[in-house]
N, C-alpha and C. Protein backbone atom coordinates (compact mmCIF):
# COMPACT_ATOMS: atom_id res chain seq x y z
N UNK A 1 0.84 -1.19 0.00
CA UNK A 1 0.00 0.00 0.00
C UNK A 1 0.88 1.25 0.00
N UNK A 2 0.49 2.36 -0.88
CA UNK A 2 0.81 3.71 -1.04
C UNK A 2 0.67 4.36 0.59
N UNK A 3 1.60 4.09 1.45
CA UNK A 3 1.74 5.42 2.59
C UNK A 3 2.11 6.47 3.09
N UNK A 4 1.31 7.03 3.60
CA UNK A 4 1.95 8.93 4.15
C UNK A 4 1.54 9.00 5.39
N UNK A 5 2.04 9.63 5.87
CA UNK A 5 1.70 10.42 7.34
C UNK A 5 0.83 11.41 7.11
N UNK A 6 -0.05 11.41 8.10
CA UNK A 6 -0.79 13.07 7.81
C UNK A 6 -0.42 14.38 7.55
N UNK A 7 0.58 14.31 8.05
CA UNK A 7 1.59 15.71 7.37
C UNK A 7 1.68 15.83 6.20
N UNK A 8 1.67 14.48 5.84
CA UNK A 8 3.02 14.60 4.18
C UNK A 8 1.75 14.31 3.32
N UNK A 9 -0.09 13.90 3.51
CA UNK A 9 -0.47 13.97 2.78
C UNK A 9 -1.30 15.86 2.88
N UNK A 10 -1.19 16.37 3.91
CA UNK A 10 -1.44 18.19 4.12
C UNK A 10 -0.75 18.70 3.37
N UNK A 11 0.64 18.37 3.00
CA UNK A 11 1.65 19.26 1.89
C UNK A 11 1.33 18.80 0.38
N UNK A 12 0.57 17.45 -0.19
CA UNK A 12 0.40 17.16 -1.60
C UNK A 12 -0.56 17.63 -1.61
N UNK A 13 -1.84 17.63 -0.97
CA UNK A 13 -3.16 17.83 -0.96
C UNK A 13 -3.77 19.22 -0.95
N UNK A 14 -4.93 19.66 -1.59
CA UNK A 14 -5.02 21.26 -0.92
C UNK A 14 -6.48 20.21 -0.30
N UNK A 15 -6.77 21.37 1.02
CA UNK A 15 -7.35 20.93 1.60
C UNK A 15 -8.78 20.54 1.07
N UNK A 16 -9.07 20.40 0.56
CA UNK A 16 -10.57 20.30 -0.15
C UNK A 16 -10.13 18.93 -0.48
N UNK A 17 -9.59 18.39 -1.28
CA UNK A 17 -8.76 17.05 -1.78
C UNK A 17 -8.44 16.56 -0.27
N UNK A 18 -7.50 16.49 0.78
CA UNK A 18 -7.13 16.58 1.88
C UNK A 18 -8.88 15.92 2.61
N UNK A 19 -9.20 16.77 3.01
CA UNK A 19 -10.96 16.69 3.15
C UNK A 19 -11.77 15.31 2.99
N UNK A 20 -11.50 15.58 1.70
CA UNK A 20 -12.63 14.52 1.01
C UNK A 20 -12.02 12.74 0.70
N UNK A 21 -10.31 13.22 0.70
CA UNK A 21 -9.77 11.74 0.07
C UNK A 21 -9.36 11.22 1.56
N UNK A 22 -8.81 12.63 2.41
CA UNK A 22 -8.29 11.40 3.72
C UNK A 22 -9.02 11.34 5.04
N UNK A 23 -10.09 12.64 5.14
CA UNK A 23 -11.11 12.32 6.14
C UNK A 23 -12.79 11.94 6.01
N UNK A 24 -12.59 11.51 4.79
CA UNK A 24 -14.08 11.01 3.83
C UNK A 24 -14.76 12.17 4.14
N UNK A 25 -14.23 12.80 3.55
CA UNK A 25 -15.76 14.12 3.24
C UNK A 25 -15.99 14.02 2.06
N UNK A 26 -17.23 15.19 2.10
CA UNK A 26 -17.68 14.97 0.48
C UNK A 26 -18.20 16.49 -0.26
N UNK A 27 -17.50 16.04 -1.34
CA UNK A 27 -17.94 18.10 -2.03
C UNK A 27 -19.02 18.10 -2.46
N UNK A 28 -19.70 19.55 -2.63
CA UNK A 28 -21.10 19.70 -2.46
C UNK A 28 -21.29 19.54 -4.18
N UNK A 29 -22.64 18.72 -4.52
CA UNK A 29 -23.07 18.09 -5.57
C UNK A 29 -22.92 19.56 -6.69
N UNK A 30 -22.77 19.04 -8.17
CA UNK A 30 -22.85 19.78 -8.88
C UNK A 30 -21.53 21.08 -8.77
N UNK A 31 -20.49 21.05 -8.09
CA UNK A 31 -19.40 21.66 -8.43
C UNK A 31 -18.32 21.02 -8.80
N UNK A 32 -18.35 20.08 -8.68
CA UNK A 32 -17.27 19.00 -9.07
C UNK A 32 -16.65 19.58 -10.55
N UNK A 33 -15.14 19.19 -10.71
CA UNK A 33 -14.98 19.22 -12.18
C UNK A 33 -15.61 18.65 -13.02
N UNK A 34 -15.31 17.15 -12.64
CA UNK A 34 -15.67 16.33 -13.60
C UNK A 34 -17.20 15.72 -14.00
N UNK A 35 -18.43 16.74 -12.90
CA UNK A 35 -19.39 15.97 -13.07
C UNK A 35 -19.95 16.30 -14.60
N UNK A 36 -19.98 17.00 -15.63
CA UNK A 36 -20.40 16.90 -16.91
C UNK A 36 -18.98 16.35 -17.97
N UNK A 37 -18.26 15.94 -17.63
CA UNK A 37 -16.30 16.21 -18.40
C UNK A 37 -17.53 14.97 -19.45
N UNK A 38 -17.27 15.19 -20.44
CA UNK A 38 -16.73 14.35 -21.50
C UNK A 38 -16.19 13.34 -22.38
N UNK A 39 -15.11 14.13 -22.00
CA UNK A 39 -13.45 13.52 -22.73
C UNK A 39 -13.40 12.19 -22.27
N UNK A 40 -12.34 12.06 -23.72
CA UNK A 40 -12.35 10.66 -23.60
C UNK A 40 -10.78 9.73 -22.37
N UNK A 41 -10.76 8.95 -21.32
CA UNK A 41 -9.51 8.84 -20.79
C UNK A 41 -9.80 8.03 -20.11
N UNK A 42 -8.89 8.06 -19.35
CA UNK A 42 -8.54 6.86 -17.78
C UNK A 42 -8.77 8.02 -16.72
N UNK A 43 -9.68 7.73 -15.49
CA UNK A 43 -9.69 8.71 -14.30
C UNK A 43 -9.08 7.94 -13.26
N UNK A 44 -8.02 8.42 -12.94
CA UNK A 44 -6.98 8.39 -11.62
C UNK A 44 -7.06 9.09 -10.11
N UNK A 45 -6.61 8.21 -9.03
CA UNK A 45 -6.79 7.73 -7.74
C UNK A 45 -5.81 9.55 -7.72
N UNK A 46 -6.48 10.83 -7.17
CA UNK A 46 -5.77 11.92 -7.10
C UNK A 46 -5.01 12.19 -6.29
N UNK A 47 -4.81 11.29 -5.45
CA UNK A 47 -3.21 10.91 -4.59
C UNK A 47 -2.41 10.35 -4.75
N UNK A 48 -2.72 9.42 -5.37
CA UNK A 48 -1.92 8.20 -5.81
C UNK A 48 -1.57 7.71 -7.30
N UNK A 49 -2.14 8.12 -8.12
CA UNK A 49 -2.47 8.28 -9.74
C UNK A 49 -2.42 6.53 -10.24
N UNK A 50 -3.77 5.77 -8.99
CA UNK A 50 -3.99 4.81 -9.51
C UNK A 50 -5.15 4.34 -10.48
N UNK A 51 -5.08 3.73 -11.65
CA UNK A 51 -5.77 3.95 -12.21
C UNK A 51 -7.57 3.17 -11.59
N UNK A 52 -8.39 4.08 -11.92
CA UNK A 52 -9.69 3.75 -11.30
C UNK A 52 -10.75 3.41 -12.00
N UNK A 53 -11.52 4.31 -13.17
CA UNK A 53 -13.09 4.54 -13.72
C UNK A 53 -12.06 4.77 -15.34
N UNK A 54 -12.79 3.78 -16.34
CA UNK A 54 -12.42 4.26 -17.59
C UNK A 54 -13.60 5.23 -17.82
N UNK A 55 -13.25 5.96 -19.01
CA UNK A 55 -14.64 7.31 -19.28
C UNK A 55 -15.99 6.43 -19.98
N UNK A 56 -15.33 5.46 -20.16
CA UNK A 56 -16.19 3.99 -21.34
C UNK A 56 -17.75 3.86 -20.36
N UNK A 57 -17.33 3.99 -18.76
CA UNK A 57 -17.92 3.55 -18.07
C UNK A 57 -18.93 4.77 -17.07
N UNK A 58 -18.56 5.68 -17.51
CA UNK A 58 -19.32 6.71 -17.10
C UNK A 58 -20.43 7.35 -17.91
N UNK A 59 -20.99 7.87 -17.11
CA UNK A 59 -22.90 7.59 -17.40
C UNK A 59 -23.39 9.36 -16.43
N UNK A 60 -24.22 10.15 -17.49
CA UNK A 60 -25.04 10.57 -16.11
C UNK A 60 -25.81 10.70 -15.15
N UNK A 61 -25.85 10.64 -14.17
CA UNK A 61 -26.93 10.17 -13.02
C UNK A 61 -27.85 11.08 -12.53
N UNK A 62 -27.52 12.33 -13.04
CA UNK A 62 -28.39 13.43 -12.41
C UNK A 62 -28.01 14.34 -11.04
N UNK A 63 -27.10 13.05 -10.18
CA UNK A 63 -26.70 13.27 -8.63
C UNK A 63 -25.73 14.08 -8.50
N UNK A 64 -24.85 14.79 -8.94
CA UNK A 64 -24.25 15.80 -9.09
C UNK A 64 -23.00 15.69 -8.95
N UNK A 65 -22.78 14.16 -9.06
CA UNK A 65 -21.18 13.70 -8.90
C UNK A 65 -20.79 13.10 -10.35
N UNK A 66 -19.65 12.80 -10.46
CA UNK A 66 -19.38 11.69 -11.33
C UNK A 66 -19.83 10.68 -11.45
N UNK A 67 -20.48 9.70 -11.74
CA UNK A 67 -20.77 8.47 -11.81
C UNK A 67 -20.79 7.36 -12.92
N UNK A 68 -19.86 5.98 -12.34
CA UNK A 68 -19.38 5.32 -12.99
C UNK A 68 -20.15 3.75 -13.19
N UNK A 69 -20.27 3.14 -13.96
CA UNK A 69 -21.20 1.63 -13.54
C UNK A 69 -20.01 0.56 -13.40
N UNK A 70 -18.42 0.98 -13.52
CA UNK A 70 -17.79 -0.52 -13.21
C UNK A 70 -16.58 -0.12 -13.33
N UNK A 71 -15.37 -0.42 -12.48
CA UNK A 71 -14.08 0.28 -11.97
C UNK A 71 -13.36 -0.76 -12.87
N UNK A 72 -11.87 0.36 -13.39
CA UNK A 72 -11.14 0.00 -14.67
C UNK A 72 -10.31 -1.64 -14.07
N UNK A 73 -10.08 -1.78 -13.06
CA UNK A 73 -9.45 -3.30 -12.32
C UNK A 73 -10.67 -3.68 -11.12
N UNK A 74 -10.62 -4.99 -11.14
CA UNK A 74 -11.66 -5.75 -9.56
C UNK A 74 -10.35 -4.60 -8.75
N UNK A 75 -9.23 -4.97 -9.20
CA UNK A 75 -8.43 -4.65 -7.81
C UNK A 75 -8.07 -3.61 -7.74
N UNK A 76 -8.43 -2.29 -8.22
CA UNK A 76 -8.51 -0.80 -7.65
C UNK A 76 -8.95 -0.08 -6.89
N UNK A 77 -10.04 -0.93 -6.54
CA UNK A 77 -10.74 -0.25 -5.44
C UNK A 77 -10.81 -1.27 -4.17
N UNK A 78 -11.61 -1.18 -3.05
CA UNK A 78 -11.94 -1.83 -2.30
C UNK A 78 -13.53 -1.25 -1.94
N UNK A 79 -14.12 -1.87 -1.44
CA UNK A 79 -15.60 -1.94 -0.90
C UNK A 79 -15.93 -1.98 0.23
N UNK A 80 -16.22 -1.19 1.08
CA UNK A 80 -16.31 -1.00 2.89
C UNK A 80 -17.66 -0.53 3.72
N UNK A 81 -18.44 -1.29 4.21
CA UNK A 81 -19.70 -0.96 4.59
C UNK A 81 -19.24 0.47 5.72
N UNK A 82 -20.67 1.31 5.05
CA UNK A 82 -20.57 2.73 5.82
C UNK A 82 -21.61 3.10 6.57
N UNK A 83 -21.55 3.08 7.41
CA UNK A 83 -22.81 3.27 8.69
C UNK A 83 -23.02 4.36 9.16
N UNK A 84 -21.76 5.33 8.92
CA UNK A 84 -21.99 6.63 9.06
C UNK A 84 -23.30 7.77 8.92
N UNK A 85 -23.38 8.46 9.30
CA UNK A 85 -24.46 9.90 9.36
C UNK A 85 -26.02 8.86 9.23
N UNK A 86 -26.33 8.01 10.15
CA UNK A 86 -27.26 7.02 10.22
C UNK A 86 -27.69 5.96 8.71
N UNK A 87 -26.82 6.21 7.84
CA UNK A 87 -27.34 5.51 6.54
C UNK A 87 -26.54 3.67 6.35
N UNK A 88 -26.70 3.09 5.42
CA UNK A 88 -26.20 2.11 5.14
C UNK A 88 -25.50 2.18 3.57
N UNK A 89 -24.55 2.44 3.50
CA UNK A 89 -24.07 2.72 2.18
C UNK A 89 -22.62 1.96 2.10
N UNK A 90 -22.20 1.79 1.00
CA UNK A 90 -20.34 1.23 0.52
C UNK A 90 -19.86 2.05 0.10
N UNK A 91 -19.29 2.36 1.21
CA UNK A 91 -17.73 3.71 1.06
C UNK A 91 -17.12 2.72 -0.43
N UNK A 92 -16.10 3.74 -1.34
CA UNK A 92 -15.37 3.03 -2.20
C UNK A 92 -14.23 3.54 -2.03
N UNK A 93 -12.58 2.65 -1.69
CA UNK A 93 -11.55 2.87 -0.90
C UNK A 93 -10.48 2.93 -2.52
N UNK A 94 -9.51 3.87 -2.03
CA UNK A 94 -8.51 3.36 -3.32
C UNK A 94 -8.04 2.03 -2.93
N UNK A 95 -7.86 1.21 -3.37
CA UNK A 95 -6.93 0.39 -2.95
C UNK A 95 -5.53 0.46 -2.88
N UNK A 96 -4.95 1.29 -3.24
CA UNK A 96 -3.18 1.71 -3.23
C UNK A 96 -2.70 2.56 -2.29
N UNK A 97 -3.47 3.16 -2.28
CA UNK A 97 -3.61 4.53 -1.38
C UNK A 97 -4.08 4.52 0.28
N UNK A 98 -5.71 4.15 0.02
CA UNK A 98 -6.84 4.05 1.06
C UNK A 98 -7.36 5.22 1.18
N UNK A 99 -7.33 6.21 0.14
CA UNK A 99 -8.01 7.04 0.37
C UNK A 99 -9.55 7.03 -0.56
N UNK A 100 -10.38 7.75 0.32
CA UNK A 100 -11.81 7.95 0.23
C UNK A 100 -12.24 8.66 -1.17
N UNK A 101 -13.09 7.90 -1.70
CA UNK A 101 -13.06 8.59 -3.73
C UNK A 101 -14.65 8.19 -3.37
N UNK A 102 -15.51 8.11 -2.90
CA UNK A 102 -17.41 8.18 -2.88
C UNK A 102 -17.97 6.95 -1.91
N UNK A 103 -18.91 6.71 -3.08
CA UNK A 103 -19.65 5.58 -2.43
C UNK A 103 -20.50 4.73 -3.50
N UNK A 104 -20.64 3.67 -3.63
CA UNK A 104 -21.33 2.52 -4.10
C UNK A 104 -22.93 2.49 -4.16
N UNK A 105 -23.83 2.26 -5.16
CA UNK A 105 -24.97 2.13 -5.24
C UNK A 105 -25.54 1.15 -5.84
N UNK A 106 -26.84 0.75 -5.68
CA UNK A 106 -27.62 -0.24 -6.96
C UNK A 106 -28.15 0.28 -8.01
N UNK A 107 -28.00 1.20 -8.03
CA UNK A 107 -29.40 2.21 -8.97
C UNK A 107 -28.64 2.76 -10.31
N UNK A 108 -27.81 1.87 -10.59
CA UNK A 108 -27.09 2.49 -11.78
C UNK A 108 -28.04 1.71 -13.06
N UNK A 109 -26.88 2.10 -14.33
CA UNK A 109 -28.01 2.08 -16.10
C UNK A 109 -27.76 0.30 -15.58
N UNK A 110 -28.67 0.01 -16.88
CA UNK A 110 -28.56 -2.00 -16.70
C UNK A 110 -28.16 -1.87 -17.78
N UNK A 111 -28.41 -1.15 -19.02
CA UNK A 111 -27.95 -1.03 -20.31
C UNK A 111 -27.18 0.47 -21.08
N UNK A 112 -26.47 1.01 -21.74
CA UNK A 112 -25.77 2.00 -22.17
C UNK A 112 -26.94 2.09 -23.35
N UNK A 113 -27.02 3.88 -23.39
CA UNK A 113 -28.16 4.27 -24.56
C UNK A 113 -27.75 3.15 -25.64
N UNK A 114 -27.05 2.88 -26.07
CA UNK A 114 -26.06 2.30 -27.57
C UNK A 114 -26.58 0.78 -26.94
N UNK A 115 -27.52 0.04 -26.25
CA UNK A 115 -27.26 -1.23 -25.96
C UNK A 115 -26.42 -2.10 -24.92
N UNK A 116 -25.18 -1.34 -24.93
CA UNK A 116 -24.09 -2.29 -24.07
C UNK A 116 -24.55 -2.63 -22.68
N UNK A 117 -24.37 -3.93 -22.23
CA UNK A 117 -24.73 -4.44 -21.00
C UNK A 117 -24.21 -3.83 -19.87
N UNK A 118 -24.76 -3.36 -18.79
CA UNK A 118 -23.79 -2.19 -17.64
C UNK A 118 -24.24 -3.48 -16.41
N UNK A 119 -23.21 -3.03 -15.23
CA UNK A 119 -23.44 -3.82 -14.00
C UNK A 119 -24.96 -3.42 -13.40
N UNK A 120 -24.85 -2.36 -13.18
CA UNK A 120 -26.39 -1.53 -12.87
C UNK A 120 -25.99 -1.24 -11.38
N UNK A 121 -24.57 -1.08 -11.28
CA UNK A 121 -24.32 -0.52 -10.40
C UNK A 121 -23.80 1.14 -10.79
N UNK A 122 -23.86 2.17 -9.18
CA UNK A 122 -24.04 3.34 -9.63
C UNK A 122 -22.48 3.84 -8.78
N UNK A 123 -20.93 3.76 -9.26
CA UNK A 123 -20.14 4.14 -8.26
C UNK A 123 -19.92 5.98 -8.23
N UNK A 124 -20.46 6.31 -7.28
CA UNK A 124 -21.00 7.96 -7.44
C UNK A 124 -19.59 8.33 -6.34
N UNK A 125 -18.78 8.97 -7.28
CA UNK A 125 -17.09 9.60 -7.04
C UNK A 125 -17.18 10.98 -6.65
N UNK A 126 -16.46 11.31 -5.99
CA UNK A 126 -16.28 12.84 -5.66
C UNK A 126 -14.75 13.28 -6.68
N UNK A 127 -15.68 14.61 -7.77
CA UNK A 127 -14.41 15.42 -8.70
C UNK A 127 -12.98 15.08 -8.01
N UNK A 128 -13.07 15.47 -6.84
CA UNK A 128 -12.36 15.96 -5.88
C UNK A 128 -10.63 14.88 -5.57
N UNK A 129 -11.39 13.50 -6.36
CA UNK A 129 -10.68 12.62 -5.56
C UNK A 129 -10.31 12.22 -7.01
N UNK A 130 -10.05 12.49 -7.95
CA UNK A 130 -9.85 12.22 -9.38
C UNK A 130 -9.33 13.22 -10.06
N UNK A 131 -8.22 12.58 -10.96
CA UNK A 131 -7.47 13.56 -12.03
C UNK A 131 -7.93 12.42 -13.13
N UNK A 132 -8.06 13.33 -14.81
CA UNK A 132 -8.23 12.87 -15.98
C UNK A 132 -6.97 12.61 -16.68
N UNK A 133 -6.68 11.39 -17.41
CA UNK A 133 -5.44 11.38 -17.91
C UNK A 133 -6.21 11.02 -19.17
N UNK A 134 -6.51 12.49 -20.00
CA UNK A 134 -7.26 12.30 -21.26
C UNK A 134 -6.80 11.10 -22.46
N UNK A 135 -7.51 10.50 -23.02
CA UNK A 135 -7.08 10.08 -24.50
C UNK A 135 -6.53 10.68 -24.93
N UNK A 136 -5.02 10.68 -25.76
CA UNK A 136 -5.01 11.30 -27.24
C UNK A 136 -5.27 10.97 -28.24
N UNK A 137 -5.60 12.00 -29.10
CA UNK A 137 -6.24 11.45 -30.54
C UNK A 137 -5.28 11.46 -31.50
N UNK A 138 -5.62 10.33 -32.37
CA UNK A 138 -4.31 10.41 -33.28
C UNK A 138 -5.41 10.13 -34.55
């Protein structure tokens, strides 16, 4: 596993990132960068630049985050029941890192407009905890 001390992740991090990736907070819906992005790429673990959500797999949900129906490796993430603020939800963990990138749902597409078969799961990411390492086009 990718480790830091709390210090040394206060000096990479600005606190908003800091916030959200190492004390599971969460940024307020609809400011995110990436909740309308586009482009085509790989979205990366923003501490760790492990790779996480291809763009193949992102969908919009309405919810004001990013949201993905199926993570680029089984083994990028991890899955952690969250009991927090009285709810029942699955925190989603980097796995390299351990830092905090959203939470897990059922309520995702079952199918992509175009047909393609989706998990119909909904992994709803915070901007915050993600950098784009766009496609290039050739």
């Amino acid at each position: 596993m990718f480790q830091k001390t709390d210090e040394e992740w206060k000096k990479i991090l600005t606190p908003e990132e800091y916030n959200v990736l190492r004390k599971k907070g969460t940024e307020a819906p609809f400011t995110g960068e990436f909740v309308h992005e586009k482009s085509k790429g790989m979205y990366v673990c923003k501490a760790c630049g492990q790779e996480l959500f291809s763009s193949d797999t992102k969908f919009e949900s309405g919810t004001g985050w990013p949201s993905f129906f199926d993570v680029a490796s089984s083994d990028a993430v991890e899955l952690k029941r969250d009991i927090a603020h009285g709810m029942n939800r699955t925190e989603v963990i980097c796995k390299r890192c351990g830092s905090h990138l959203g939470h897990l749902f059922d309520d995702g597409p079952k199918t992509t407009p175009d047909g393609k078969v989706c998990t119909g799961k909904r992994f709803c990411i915070n901007s915050v905890a993600l950098d784009l390492k766009k496609k290039i086009k050739r």
